[in-house]
C-alpha atoms as a PDB file:
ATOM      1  CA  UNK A   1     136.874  24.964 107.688  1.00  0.00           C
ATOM      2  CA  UNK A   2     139.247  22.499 109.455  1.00  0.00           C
ATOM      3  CA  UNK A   3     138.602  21.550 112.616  1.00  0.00           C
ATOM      4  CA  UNK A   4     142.003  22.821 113.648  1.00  0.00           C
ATOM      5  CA  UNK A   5     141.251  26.111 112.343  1.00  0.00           C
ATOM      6  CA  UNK A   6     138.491  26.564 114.880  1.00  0.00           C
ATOM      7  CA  UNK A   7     139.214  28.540 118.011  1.00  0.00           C
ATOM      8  CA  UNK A   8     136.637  28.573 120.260  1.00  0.00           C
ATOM      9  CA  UNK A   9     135.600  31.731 122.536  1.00  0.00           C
ATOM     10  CA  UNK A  10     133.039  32.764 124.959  1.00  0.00           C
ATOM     11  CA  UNK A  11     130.645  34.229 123.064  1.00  0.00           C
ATOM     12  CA  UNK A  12     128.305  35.438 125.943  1.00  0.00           C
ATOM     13  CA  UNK A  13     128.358  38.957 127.801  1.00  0.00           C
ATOM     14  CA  UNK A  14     127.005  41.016 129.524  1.00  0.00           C
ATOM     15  CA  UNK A  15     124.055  42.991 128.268  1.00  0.00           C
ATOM     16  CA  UNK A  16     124.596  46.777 129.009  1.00  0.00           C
ATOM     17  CA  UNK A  17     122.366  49.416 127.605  1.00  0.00           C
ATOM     18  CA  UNK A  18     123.424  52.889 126.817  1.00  0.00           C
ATOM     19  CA  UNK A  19     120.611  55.214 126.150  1.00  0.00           C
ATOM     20  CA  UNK A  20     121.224  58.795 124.619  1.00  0.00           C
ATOM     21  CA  UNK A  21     119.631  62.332 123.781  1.00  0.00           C
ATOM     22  CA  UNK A  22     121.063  64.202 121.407  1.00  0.00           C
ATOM     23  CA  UNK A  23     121.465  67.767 120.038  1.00  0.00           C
ATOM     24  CA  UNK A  24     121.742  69.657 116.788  1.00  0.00           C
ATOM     25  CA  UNK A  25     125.117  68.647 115.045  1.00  0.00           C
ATOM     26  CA  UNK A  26     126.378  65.956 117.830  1.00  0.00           C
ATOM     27  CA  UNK A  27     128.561  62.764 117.116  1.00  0.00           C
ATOM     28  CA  UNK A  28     127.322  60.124 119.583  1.00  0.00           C
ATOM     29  CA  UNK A  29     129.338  57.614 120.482  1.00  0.00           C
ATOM     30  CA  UNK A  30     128.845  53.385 119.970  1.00  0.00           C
ATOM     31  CA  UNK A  31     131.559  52.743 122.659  1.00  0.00           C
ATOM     32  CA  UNK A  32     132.718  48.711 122.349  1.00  0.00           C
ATOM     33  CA  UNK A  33     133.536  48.874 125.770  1.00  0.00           C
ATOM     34  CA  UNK A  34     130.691  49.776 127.541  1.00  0.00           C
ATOM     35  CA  UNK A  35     128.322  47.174 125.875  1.00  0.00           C
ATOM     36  CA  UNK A  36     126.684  46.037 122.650  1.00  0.00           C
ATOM     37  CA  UNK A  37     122.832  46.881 122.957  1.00  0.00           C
ATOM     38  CA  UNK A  38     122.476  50.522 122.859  1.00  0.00           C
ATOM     39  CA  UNK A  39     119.062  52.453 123.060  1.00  0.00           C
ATOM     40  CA  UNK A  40     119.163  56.495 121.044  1.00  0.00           C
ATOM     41  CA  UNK A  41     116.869  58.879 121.148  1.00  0.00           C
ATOM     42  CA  UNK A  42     117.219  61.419 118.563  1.00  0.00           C
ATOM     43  CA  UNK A  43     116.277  65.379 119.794  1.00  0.00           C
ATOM     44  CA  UNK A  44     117.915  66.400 116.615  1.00  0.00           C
ATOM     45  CA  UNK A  45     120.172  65.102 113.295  1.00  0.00           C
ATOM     46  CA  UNK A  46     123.455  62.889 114.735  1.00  0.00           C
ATOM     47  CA  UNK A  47     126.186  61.201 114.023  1.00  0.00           C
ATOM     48  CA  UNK A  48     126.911  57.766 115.312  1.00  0.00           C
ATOM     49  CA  UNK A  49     130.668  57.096 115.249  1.00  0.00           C
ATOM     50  CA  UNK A  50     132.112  53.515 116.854  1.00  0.00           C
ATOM     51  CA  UNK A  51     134.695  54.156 119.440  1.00  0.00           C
ATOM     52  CA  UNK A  52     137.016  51.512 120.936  1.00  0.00           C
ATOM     53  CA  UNK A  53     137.356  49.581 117.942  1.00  0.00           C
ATOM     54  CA  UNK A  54     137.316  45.808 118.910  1.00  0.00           C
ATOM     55  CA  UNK A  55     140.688  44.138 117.997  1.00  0.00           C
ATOM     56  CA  UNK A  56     142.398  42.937 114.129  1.00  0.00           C
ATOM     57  CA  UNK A  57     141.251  39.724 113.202  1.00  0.00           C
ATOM     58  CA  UNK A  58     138.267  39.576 115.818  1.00  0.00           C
ATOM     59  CA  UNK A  59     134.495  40.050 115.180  1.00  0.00           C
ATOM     60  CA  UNK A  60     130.846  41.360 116.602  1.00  0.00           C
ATOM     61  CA  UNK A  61     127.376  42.222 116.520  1.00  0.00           C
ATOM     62  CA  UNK A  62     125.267  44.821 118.180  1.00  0.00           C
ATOM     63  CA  UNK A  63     122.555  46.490 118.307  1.00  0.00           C
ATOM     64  CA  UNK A  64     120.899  49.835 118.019  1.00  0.00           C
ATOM     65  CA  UNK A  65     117.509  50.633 118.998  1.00  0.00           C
ATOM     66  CA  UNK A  66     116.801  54.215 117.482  1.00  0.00           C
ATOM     67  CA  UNK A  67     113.807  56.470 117.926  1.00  0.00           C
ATOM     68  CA  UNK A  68     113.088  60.137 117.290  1.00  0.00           C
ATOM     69  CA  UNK A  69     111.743  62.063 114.226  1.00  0.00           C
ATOM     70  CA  UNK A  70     115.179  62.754 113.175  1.00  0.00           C
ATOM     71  CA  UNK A  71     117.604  61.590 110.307  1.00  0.00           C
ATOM     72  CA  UNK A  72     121.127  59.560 111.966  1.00  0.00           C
ATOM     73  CA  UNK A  73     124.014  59.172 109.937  1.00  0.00           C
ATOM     74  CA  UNK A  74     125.698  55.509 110.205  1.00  0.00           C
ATOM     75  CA  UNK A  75     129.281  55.410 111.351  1.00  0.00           C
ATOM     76  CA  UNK A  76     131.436  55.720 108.741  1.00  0.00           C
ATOM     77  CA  UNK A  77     132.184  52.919 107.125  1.00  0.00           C
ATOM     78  CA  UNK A  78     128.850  51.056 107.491  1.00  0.00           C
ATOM     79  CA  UNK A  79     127.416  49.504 104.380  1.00  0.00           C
ATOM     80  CA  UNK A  80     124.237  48.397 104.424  1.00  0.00           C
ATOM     81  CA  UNK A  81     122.259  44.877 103.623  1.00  0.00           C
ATOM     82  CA  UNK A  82     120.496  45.380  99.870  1.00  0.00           C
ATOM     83  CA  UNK A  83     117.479  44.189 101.497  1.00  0.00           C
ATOM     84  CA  UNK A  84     117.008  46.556 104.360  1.00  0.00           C
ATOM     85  CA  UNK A  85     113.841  48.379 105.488  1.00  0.00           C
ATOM     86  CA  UNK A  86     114.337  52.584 104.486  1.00  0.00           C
ATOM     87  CA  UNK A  87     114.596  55.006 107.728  1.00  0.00           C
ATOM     88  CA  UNK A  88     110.704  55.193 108.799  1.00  0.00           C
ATOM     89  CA  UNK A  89     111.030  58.302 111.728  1.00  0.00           C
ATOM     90  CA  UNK A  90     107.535  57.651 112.832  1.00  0.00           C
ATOM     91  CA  UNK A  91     109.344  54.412 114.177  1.00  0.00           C
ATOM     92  CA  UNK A  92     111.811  52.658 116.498  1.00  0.00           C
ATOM     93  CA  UNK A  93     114.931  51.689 113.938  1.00  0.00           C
ATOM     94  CA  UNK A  94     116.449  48.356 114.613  1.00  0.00           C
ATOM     95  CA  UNK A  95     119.887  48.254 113.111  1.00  0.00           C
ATOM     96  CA  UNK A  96     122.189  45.191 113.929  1.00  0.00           C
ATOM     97  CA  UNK A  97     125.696  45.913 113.068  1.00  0.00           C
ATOM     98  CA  UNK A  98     128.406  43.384 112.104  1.00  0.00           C
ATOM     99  CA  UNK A  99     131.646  43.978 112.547  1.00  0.00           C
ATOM    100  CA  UNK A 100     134.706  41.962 111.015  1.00  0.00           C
ATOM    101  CA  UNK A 101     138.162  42.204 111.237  1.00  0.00           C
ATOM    102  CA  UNK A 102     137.983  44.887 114.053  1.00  0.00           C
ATOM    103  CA  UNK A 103     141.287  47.457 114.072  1.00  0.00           C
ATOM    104  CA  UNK A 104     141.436  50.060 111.952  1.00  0.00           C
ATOM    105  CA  UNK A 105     140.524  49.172 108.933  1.00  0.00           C
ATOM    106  CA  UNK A 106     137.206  47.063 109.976  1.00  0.00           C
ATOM    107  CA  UNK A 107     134.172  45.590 107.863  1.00  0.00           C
ATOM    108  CA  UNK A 108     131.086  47.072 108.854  1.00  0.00           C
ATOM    109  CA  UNK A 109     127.690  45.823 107.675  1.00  0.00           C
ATOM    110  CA  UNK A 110     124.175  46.410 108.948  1.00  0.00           C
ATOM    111  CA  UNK A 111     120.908  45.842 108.723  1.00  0.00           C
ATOM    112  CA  UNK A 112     117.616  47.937 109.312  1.00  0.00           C
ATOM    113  CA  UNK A 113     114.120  47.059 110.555  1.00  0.00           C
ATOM    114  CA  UNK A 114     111.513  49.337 111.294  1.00  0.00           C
ATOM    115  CA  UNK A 115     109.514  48.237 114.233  1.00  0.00           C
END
């Protein structure tokens, strides 16, 4: 890259967690406004969506900490890293997501760890 193609931004925030329970056939929401570390606990199958999109053309990374003996589905979208750890529900899921491009039509990788 050229040097005047570099914009620089704050890159620090602050860390809010958001911590969950769920029930039988909920969506829970990853809202981009209220932080980018959140920690789930699964009571039954969910669905994770991503609300508040961040902004076209900008990007991010968060987290989810996810425990519970019960299968999540990824927001839709996500695609995952070929080298990623399977779902082990005897464990705490670490999934960082990374988000490009932001809008409506984002990029949305991840990657898994069982911890």
């Amino acid at each position: 890259a050229y040097t005047s193609d570099l914009v620089e931004e704050s890159i620090l925030s602050t860390r809010v967690e958001l911590t969950g329970s769920t029930t039988a056939g909920e969506t829970l929401n990853l809202d981009m406004n209220t932080g980018r570390h959140f920690a789930i606990v699964l009571q039954a199958p969910t669905t994770l969506a991503i609300t508040n999109m961040i902004p076209v053309n900008k990007n991010t990374v968060f987290t989810a900490y996810i425990t519970g003996a019960f299968l999540e589905t990824l927001p839709v979208g996500s695609v995952g890293d070929p080298y990623n750890d399977t779902a082990d529900l005897s464990k705490k899921r670490k999934y960082t997501f990374h988000i490009e491009k932001g809008g409506s039509s984002p990029i949305i990788s991840y990657s898994l760890i069982n911890v």
